[in-house]
N, C-alpha and C. Protein backbone atom coordinates (compact mmCIF):
# COMPACT_ATOMS: atom_id res chain seq x y z
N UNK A 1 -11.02 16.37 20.69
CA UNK A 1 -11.89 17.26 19.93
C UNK A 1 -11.26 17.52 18.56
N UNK A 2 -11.93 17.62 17.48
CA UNK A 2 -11.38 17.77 16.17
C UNK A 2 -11.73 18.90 15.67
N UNK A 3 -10.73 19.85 15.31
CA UNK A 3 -10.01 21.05 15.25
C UNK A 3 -10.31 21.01 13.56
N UNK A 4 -10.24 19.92 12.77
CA UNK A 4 -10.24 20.69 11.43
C UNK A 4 -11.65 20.93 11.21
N UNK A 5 -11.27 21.12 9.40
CA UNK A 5 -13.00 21.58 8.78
C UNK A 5 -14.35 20.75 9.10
N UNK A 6 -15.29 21.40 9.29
CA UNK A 6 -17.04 20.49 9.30
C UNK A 6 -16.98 19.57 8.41
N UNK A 7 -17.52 18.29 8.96
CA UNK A 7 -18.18 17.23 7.86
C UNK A 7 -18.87 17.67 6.60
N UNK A 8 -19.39 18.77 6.33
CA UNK A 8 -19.94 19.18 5.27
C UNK A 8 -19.25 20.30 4.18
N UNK A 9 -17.88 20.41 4.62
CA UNK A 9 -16.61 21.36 4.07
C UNK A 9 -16.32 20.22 3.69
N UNK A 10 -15.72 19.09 4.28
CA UNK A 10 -14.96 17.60 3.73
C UNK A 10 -15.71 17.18 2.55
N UNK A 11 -16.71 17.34 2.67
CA UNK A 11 -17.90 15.93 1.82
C UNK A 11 -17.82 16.91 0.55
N UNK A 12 -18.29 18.44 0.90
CA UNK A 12 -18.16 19.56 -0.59
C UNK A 12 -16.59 19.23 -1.21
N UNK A 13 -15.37 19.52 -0.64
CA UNK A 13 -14.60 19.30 -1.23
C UNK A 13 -13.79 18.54 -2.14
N UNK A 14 -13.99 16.86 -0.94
CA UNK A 14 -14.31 15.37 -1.74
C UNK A 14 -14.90 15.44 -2.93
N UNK A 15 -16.08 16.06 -2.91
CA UNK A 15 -16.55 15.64 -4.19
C UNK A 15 -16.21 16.70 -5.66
N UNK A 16 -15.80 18.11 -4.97
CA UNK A 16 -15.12 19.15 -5.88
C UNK A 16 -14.13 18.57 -6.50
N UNK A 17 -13.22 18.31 -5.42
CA UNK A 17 -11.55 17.62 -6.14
C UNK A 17 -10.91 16.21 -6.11
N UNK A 18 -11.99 15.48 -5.61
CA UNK A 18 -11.84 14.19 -5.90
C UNK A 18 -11.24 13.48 -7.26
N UNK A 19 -11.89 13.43 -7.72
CA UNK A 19 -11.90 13.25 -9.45
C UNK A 19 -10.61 13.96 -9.97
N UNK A 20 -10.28 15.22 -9.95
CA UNK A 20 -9.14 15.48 -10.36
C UNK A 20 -7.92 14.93 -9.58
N UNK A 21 -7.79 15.18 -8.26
CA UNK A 21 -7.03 14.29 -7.74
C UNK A 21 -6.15 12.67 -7.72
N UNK A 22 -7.64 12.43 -8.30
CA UNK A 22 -7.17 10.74 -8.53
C UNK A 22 -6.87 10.88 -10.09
N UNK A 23 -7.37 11.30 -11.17
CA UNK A 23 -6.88 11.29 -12.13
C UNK A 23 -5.08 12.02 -12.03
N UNK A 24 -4.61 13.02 -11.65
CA UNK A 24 -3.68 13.27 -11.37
C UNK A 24 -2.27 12.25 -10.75
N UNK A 25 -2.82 11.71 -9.78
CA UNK A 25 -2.19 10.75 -9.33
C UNK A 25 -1.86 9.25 -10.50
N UNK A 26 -2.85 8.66 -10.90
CA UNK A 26 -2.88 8.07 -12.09
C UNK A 26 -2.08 7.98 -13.02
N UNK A 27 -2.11 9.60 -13.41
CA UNK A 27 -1.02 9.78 -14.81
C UNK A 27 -0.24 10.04 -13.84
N UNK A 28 0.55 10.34 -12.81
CA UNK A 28 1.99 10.27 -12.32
C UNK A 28 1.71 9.03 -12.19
N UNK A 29 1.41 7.99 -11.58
CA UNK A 29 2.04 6.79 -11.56
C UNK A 29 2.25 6.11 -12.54
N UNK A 30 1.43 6.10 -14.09
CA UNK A 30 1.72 5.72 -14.93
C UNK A 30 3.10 6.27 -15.44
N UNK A 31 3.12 7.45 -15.26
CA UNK A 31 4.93 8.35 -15.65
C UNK A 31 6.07 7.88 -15.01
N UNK A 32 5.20 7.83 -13.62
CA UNK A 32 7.45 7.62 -13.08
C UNK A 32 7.46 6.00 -13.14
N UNK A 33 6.33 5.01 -13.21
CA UNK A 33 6.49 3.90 -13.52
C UNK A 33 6.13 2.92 -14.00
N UNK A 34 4.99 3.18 -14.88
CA UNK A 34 4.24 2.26 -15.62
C UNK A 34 2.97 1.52 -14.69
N UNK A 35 2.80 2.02 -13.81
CA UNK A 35 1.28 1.26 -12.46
C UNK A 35 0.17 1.83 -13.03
N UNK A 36 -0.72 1.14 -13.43
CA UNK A 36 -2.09 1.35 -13.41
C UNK A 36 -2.50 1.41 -12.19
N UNK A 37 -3.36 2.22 -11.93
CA UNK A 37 -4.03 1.99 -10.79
C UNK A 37 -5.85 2.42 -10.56
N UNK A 38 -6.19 1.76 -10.26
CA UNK A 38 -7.63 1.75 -9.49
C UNK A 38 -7.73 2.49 -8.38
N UNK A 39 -8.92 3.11 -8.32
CA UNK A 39 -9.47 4.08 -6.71
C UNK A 39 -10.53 3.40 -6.29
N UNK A 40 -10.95 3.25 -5.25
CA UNK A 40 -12.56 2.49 -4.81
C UNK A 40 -12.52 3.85 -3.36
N UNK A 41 -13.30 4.91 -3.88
CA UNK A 41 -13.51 5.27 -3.00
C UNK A 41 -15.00 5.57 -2.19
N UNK A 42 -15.32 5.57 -0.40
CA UNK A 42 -16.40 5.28 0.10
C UNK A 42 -16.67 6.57 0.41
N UNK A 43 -17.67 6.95 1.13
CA UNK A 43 -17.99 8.21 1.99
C UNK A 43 -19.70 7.97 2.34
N UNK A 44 -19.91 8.52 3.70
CA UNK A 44 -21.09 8.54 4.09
C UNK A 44 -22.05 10.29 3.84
N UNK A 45 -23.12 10.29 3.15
CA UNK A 45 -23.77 11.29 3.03
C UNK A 45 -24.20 11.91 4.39
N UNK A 46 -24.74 12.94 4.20
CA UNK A 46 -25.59 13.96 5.04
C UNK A 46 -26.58 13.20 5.86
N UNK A 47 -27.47 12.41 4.28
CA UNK A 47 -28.45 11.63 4.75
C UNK A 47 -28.13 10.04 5.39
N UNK A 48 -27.21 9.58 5.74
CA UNK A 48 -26.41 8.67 6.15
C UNK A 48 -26.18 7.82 5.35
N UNK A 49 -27.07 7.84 4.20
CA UNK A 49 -26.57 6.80 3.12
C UNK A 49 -24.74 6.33 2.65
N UNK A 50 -24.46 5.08 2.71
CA UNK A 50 -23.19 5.46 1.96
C UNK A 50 -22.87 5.45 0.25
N UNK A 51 -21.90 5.67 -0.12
CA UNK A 51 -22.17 5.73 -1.51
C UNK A 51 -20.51 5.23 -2.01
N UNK A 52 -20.08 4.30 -2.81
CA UNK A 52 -19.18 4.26 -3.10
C UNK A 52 -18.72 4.34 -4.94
N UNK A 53 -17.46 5.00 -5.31
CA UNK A 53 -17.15 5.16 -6.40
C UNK A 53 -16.04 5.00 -6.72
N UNK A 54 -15.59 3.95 -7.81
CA UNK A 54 -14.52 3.11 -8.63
C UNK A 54 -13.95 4.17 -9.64
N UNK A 55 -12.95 4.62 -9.89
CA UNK A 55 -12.11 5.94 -10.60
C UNK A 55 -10.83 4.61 -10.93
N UNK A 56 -11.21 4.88 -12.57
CA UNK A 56 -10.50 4.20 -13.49
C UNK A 56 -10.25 4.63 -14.76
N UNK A 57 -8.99 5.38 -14.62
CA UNK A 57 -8.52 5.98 -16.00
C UNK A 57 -7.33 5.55 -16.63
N UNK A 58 -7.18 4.31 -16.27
CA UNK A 58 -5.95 3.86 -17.24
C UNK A 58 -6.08 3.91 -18.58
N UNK A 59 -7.66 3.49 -18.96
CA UNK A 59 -7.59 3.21 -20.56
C UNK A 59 -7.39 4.62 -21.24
N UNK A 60 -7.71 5.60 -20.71
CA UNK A 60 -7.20 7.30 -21.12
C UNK A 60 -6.15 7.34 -21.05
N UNK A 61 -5.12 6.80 -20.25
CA UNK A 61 -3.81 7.22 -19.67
C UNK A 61 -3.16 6.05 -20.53
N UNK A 62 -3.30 5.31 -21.08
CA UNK A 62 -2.55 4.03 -21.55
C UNK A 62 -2.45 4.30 -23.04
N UNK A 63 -2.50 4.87 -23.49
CA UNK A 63 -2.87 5.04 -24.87
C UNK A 63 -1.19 5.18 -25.69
């Protein structure tokens, strides 16, 4: 049985702090070592649709 938050606490939050998250991560990896990096991330909606989104901020971070 799974004890943490509702599927619909996860999916609100995902999409609240997603984006900052991965940008965050980004510029540390570009800091402690020069990695670009790419996100491809998936998730299934409410409505079961899935939806996926590519988070790419090197060219901000590379400058």
């Amino acid at each position: 049985m799974d004890h943490g938050p509702l599927n619909e606490v996860k999916a609100r939050n995902a999409a609240r702090y997603g984006q900052k998250v991965f940008r965050e991560f980004t510029q540390e990896m570009w800091r402690a070592c020069g990695m670009q990096v790419v996100i491809l991330a998936g998730w299934k909606q409410e409505d079961g649709n899935m939806v996926t989104a590519i988070s790419d901020f090197n060219d901000e971070i590379v400058r």
